[in-house]
Protein backbone atom coordinates (compact mmCIF):
# COMPACT_ATOMS: atom_id res chain seq x y z
CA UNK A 1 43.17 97.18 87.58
CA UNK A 2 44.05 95.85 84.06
CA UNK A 3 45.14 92.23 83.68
CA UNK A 4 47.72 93.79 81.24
CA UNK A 5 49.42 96.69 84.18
CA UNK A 6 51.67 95.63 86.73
CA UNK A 7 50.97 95.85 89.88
CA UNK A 8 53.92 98.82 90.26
CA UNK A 9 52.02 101.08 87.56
CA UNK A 10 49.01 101.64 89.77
CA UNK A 11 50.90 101.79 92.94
CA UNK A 12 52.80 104.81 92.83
CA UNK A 13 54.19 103.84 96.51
CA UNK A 14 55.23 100.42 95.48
CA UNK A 15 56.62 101.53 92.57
CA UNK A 16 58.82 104.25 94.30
CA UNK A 17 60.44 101.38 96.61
CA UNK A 18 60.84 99.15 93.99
CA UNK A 19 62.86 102.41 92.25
CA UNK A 20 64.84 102.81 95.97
CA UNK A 21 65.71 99.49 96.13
CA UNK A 22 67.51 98.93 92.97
CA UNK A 23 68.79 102.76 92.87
CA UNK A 24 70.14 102.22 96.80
CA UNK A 25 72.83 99.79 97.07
CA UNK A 26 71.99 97.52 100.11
CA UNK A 27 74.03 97.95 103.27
CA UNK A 28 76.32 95.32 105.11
CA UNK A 29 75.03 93.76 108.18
CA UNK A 30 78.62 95.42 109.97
CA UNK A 31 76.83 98.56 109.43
CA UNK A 32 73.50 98.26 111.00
CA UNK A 33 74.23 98.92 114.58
CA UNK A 34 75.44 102.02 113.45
CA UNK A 35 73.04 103.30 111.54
CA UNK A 36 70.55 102.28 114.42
CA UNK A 37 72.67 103.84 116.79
CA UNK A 38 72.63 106.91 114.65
CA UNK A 39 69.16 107.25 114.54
CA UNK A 40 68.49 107.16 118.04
CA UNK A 41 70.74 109.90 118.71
CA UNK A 42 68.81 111.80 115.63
CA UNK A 43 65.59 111.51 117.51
CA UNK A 44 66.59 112.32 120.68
CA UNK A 45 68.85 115.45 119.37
CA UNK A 46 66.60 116.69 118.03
CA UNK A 47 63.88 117.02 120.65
CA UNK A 48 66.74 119.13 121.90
CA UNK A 49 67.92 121.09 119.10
CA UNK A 50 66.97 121.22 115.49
CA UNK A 51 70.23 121.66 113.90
CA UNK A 52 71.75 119.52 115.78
CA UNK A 53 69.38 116.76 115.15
CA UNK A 54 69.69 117.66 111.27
CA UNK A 55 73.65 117.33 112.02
CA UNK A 56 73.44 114.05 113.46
CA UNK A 57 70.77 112.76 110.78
CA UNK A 58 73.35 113.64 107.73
CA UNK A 59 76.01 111.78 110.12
CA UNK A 60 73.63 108.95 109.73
CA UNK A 61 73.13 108.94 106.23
CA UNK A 62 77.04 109.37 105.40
CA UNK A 63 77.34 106.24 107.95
CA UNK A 64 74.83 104.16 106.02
CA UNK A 65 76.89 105.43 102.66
CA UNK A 66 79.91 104.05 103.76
CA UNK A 67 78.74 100.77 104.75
CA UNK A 68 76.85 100.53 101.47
CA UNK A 69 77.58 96.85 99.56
CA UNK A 70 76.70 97.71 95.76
CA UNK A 71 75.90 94.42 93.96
CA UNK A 72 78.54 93.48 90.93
CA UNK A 73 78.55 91.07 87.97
CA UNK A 74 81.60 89.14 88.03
CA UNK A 75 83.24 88.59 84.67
CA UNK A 76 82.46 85.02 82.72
CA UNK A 77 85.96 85.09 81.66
CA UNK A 78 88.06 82.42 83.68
CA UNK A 79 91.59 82.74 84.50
CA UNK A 80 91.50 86.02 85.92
CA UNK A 81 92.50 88.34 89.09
CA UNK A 82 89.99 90.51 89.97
CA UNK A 83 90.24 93.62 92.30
CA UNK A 84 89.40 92.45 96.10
CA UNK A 85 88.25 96.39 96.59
CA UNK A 86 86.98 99.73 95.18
CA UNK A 87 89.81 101.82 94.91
CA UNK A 88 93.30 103.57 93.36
CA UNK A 89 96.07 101.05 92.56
CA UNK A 90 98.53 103.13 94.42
CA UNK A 91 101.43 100.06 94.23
CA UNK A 92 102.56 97.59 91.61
CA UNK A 93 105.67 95.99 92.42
CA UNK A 94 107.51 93.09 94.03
CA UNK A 95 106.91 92.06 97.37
CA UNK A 96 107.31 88.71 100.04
CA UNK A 97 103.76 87.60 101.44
CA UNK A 98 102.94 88.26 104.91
CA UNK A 99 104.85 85.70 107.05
CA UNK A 100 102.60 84.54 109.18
CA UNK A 101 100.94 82.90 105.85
CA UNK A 102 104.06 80.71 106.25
CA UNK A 103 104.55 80.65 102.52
CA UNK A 104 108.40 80.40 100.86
CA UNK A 105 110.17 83.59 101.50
CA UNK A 106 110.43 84.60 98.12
CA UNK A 107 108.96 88.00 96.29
CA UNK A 108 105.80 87.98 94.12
CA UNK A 109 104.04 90.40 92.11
CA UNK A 110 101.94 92.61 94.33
CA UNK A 111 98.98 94.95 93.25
CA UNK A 112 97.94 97.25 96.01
CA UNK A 113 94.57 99.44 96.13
CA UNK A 114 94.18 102.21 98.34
CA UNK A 115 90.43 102.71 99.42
CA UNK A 116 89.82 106.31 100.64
CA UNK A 117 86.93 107.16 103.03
CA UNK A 118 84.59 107.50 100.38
CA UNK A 119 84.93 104.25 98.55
CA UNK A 120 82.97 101.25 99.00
CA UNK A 121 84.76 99.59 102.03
CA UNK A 122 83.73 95.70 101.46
CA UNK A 123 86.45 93.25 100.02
CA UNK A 124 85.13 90.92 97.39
CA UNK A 125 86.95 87.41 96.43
CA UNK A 126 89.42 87.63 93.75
CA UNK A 127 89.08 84.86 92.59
CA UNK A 128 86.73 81.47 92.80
CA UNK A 129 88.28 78.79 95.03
CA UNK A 130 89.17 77.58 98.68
CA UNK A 131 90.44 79.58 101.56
CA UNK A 132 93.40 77.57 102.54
CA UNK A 133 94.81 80.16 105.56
CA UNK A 134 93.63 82.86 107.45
CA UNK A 135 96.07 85.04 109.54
CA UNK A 136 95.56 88.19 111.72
CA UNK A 137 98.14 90.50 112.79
CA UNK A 138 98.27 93.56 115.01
CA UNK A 139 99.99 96.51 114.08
CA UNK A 140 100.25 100.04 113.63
CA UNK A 141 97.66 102.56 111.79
CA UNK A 142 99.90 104.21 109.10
CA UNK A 143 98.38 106.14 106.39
CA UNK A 144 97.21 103.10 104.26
CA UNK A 145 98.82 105.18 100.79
CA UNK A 146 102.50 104.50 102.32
CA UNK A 147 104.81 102.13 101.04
CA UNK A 148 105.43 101.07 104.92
CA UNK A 149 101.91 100.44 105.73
CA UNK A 150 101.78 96.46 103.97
CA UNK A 151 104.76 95.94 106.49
CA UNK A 152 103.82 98.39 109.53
CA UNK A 153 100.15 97.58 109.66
CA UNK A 154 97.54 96.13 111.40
CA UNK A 155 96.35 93.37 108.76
CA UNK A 156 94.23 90.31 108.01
CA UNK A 157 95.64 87.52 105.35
CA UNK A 158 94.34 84.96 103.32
CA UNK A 159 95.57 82.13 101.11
CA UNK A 160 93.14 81.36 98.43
CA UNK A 161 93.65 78.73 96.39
CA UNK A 162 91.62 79.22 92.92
CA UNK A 163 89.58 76.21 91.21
CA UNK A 164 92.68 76.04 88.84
CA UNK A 165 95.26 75.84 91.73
CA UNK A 166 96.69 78.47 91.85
CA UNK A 167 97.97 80.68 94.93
CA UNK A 168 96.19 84.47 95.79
CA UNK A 169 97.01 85.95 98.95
CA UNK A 170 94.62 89.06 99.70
CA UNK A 171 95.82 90.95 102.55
CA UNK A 172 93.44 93.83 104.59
CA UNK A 173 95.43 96.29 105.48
CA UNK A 174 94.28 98.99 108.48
CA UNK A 175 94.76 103.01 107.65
CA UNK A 176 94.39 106.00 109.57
CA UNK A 177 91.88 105.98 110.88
CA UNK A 178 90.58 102.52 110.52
CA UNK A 179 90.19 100.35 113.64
CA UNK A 180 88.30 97.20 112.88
CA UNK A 181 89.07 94.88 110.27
CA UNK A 182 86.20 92.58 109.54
CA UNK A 183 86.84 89.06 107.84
CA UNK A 184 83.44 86.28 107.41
CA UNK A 185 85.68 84.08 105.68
CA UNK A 186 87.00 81.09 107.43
CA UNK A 187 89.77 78.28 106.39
CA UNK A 188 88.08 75.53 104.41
CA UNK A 189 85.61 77.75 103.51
CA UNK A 190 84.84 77.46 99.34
CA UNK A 191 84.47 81.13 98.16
CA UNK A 192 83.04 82.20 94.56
CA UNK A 193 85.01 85.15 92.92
CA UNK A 194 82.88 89.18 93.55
CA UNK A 195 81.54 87.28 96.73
CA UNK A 196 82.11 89.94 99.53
CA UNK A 197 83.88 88.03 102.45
CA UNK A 198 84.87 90.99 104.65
CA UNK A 199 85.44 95.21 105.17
CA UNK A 200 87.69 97.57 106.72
CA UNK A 201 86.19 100.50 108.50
CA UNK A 202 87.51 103.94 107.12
CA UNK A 203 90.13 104.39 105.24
CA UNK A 204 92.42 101.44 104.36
CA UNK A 205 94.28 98.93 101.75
CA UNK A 206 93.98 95.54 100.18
CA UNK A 207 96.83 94.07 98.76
CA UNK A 208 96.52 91.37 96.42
CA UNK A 209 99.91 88.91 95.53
CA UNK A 210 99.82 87.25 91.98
CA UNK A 211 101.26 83.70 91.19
CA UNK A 212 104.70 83.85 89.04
CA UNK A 213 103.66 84.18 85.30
CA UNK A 214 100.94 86.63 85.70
CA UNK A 215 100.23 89.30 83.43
CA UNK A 216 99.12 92.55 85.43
CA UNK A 217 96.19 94.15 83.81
CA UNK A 218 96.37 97.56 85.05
CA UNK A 219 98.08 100.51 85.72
CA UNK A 220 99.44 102.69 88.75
CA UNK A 221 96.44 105.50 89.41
CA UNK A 222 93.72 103.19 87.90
CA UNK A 223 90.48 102.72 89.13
CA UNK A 224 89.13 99.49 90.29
CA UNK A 225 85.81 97.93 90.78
CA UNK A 226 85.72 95.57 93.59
CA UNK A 227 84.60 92.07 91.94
CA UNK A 228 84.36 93.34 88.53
CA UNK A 229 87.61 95.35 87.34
CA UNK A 230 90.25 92.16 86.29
CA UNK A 231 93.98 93.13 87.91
CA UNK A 232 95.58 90.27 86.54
CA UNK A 233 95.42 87.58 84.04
CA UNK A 234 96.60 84.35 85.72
CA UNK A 235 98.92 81.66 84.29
CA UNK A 236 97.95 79.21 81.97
CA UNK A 237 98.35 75.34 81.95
CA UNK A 238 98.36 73.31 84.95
CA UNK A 239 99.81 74.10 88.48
């Protein structure tokens, strides 16, 4: 081999996983039994019947899909928002936190995203900062698109308080057909802003409450990036 190729260029296998692994994002570990599972059932399907093993391998691969964590670049730009999930802003309005937060009962800007089936179903940190609260409440499974839902639903809170001091409260919210909400975060825990810290399994909501004196950044039917897209620009000055 030539001191000046890399070792990729005359390894046409090593160079086709190197391709796979930056072309297919990496899974999340909440996934894996799953996709395990699936295969087993693939193999032993189809020692039975063909199509029915083909059926349950593209059940496998649309399993692995949906559990797929995509790495994202953060913006430099402090001061910011960004969106917890992949999704549709399908709310902006004015709305009280979740009680059991035990915040002041008064209304803050809200910015909801609705996450269909085929979006990337991790949440990523808003923000960079310190998980002050963590609350879980049962509830019903709504369609996650309905105004109802950040009231009716089953849903898991935080309080994050950002390096600047201010308050973000990201709320999961169950859909309908979701029935596990997933959070790896823990109170006291210091978080840095894209850094995934939990997931909702299919179909859901992530609701996001601003400080006062924020300046939404996008608009009702946008698209959002989890850990990339900014929502909001925060206020300036100290807290």
């Amino acid at each position: 081999m030539s001191p000046n190729l890399p070792e990729q260029a005359s390894n046409p296998v090593a160079h086709a996983l190197q391709l796979a692994r930056e072309t297919l994002p990496p899974m999340h570990p909440a996934g894996r039994p799953f996709v395990v599972g699936g295969l087993a059932a693939t193999l032993l399907l189809r020692r039975l019947s063909k199509p029915l093993g083909t059926a349950a391998g593209l059940a496998t691969l649309a399993t692995a899909a949906f559990f797929r964590e995509p790495k994202r670049v953060p913006p430099e730009r402090s001061g910011l928002a960004l969106a917890a999930a992949d999704g549709l802003v399908s709310l902006i309005e004015e709305a009280t936190p979740p009680p059991e937060l035990g915040l002041p009962d008064e209304p803050r800007l809200r910015v909801s995203i609705f996450l269909s089936i085929f979006d990337v179903h991790v949440q990523r940190a808003p923000a960079s900062g310190l998980v002050e609260r963590i609350a879980y409440r049962p509830g019903k499974f709504l369609s996650a698109d309905l105004d109802k839902a950040s009231a009716d639903n089953e849903r898991n809170s935080m309080l994050l308080r950002t390096v600047e001091g201010h308050e973000l409260v990201v709320v999961q919210i169950a859909g309908l057909v979701a029935r596990r909400i997933l959070c790896q975060a823990a109170e006291g825990d210091k978080i840095a802003a894209g850094q995934t810290y939990g997931l909702i399994r299919f179909g859901s909501r992530v609701d996001l409450y601003l400080p006062p004196g924020s300046r939404v950044l996008v608009s009702k039917g946008q698209r959002t990036i989890g850990g990339e897209t900014p929502l909001a620009e925060l206020p300036q000055g100290k807290v």
